[in-house]
N, C-alpha and C. Protein backbone atom coordinates (compact mmCIF):
# COMPACT_ATOMS: atom_id res chain seq x y z
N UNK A 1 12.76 -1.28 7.97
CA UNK A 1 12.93 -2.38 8.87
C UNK A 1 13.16 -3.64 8.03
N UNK A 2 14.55 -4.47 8.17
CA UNK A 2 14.94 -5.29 7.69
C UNK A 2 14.73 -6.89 8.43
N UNK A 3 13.75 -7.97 7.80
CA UNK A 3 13.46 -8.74 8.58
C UNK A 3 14.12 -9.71 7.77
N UNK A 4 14.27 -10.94 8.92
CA UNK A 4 15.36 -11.87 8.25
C UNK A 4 14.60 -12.29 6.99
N UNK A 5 14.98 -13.10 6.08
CA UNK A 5 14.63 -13.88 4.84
C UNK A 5 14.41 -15.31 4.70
N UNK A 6 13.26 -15.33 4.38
CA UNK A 6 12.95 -17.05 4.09
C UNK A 6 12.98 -17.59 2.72
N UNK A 7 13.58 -18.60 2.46
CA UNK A 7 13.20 -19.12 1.30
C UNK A 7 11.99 -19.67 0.63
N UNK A 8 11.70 -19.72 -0.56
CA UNK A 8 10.06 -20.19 -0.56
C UNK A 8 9.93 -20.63 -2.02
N UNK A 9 9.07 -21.60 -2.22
CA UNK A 9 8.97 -21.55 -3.85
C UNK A 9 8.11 -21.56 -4.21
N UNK A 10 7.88 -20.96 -5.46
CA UNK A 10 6.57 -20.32 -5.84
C UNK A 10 6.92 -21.00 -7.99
N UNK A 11 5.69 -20.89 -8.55
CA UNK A 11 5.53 -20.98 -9.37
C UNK A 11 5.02 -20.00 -10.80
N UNK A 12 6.24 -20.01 -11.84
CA UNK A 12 5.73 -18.41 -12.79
C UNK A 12 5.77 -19.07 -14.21
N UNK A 13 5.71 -18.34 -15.20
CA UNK A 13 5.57 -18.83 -16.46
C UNK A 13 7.37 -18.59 -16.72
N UNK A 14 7.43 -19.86 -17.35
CA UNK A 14 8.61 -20.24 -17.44
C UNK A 14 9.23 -19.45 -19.14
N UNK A 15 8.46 -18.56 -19.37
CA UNK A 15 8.93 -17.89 -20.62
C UNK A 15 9.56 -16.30 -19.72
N UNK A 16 8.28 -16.10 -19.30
CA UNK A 16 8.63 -14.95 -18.77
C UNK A 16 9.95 -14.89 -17.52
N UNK A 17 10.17 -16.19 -16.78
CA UNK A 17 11.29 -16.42 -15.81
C UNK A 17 12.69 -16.33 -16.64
N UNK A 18 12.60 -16.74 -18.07
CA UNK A 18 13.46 -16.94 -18.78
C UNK A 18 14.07 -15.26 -19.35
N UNK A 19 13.01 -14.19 -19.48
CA UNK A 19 13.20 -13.01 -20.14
C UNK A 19 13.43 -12.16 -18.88
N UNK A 20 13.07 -12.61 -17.37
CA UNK A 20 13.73 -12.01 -16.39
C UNK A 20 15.30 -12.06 -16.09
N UNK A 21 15.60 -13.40 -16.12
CA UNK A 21 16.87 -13.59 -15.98
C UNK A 21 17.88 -13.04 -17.37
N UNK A 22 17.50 -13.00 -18.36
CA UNK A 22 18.27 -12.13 -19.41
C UNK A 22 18.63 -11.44 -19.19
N UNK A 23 17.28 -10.40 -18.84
CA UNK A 23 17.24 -9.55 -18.08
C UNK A 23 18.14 -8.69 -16.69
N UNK A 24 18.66 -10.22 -16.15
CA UNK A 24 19.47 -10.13 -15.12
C UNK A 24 18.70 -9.34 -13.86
N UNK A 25 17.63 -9.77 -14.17
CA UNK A 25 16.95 -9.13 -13.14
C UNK A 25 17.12 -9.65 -11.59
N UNK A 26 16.30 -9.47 -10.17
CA UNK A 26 16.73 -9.55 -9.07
C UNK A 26 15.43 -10.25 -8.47
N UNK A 27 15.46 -11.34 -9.00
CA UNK A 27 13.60 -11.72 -8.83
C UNK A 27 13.23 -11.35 -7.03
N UNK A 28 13.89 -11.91 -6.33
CA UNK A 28 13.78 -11.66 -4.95
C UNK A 28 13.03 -10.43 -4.28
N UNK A 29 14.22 -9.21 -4.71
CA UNK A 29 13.75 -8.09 -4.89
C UNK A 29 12.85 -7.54 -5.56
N UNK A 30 12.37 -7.93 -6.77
CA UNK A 30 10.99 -7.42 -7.50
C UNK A 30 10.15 -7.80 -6.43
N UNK A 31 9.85 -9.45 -5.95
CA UNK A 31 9.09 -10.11 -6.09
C UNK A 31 8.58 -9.14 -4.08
N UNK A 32 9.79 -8.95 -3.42
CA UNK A 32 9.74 -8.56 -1.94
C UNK A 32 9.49 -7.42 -2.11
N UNK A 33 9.13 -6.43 -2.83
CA UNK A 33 9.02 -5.05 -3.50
C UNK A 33 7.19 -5.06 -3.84
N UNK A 34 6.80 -6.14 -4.91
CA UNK A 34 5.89 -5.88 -5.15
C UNK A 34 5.07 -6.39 -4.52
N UNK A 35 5.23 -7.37 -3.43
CA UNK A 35 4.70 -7.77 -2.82
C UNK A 35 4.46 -6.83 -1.10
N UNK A 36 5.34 -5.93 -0.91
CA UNK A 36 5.39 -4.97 0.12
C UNK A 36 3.84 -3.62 -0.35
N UNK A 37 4.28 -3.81 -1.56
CA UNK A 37 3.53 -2.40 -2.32
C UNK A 37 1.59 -3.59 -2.09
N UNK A 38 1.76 -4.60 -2.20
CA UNK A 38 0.22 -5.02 -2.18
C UNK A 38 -0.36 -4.98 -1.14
N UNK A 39 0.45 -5.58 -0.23
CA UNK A 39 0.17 -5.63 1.16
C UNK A 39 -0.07 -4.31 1.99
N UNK A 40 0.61 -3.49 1.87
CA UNK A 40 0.31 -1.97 1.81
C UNK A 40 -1.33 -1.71 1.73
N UNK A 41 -1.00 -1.43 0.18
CA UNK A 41 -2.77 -1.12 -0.36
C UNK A 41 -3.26 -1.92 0.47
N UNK A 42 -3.45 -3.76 0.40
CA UNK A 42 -4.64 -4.21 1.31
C UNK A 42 -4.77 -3.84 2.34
N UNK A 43 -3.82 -3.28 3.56
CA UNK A 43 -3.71 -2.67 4.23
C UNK A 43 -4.53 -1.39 4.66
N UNK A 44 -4.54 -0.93 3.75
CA UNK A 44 -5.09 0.61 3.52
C UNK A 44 -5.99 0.44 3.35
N UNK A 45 -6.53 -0.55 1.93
CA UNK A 45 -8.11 -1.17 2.04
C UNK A 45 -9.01 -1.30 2.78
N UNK A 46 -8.29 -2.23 4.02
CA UNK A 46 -9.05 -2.33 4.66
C UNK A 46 -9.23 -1.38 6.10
N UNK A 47 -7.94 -0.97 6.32
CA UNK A 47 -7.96 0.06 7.17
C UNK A 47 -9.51 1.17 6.87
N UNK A 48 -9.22 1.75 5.78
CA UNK A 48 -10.43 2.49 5.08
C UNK A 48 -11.84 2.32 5.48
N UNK A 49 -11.89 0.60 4.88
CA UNK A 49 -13.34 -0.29 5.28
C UNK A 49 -13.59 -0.17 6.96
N UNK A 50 -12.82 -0.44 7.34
CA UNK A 50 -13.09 -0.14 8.77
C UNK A 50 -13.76 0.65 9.63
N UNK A 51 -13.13 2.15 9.14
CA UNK A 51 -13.08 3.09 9.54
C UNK A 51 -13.99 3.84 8.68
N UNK A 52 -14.98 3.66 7.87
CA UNK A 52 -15.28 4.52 7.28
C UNK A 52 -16.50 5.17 7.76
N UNK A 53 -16.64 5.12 9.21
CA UNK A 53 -17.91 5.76 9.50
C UNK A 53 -17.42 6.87 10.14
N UNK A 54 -16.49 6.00 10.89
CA UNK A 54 -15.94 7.43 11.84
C UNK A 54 -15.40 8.95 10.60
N UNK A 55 -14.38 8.11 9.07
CA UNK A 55 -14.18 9.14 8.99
C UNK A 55 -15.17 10.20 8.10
N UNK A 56 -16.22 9.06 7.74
CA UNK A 56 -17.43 10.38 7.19
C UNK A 56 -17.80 10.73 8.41
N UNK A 57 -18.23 10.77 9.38
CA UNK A 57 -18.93 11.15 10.82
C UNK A 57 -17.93 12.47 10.57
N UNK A 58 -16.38 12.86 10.55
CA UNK A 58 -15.43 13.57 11.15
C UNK A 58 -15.87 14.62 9.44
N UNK A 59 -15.86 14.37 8.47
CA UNK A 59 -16.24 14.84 7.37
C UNK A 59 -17.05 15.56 7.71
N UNK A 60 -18.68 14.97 8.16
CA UNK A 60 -19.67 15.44 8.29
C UNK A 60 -19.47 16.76 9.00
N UNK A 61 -19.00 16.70 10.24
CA UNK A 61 -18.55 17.70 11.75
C UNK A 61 -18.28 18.49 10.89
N UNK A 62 -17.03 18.66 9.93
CA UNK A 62 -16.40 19.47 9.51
C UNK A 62 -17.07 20.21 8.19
N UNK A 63 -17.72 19.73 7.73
CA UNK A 63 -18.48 20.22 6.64
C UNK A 63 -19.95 21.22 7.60
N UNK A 64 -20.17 20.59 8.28
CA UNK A 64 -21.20 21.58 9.29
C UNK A 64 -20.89 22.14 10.04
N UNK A 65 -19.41 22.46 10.91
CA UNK A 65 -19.34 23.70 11.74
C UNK A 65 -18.15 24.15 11.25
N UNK A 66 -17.04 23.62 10.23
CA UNK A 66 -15.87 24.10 10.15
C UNK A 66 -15.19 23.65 10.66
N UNK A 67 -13.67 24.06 9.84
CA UNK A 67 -12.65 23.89 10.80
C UNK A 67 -11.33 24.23 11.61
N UNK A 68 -11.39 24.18 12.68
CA UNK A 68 -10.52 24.95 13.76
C UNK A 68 -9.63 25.97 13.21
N UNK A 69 -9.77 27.19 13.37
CA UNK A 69 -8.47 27.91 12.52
C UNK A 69 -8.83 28.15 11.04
N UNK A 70 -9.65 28.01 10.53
CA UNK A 70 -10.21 28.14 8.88
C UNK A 70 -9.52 29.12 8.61
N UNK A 71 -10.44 30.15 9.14
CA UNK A 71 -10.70 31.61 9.21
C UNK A 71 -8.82 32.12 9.03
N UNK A 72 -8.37 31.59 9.65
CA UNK A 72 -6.68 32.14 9.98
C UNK A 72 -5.33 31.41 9.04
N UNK A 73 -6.19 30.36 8.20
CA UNK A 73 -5.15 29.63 6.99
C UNK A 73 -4.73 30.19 6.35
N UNK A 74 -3.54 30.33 5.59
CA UNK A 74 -3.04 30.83 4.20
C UNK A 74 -3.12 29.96 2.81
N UNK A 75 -3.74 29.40 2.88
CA UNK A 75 -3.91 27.96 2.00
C UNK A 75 -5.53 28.31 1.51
């Protein structure tokens, strides 16, 4: 999913901005890349934190009666 683009300015070490662009790099794209990949994880983070009772509770179930079909896996 492609959402429109904003401009924005941000501040980096001006050595390393210098060895990107040599580089010919695509700062935009690194920067909308690595910033997708963080947001993600925090995402997940906290999703996790959230949820983490229910999913030990569902752990628990399953560690004490099994689960559905065990018996019939090939795995």
């Amino acid at each position: 999913m492609h959402m429109a683009k904003k401009a924005v300015n941000l501040s980096i070490d001006a050595e390393l901005l210098a060895r990107a662009k040599a580089a010919r790099l695509n700062l935009s794209a690194l920067l909308e890349h690595a910033l997708s990949e963080q947001v993600r994880a925090e995402q997940e983070r906290r999703w996790r934190q959230e949820n983490k009772s229910a999913i030990e509770a569902a752990n628990g179930f399953a560690e004490e009666h099994g689960i559905f079909g065990e018996d019939y896996r090939s795995f």
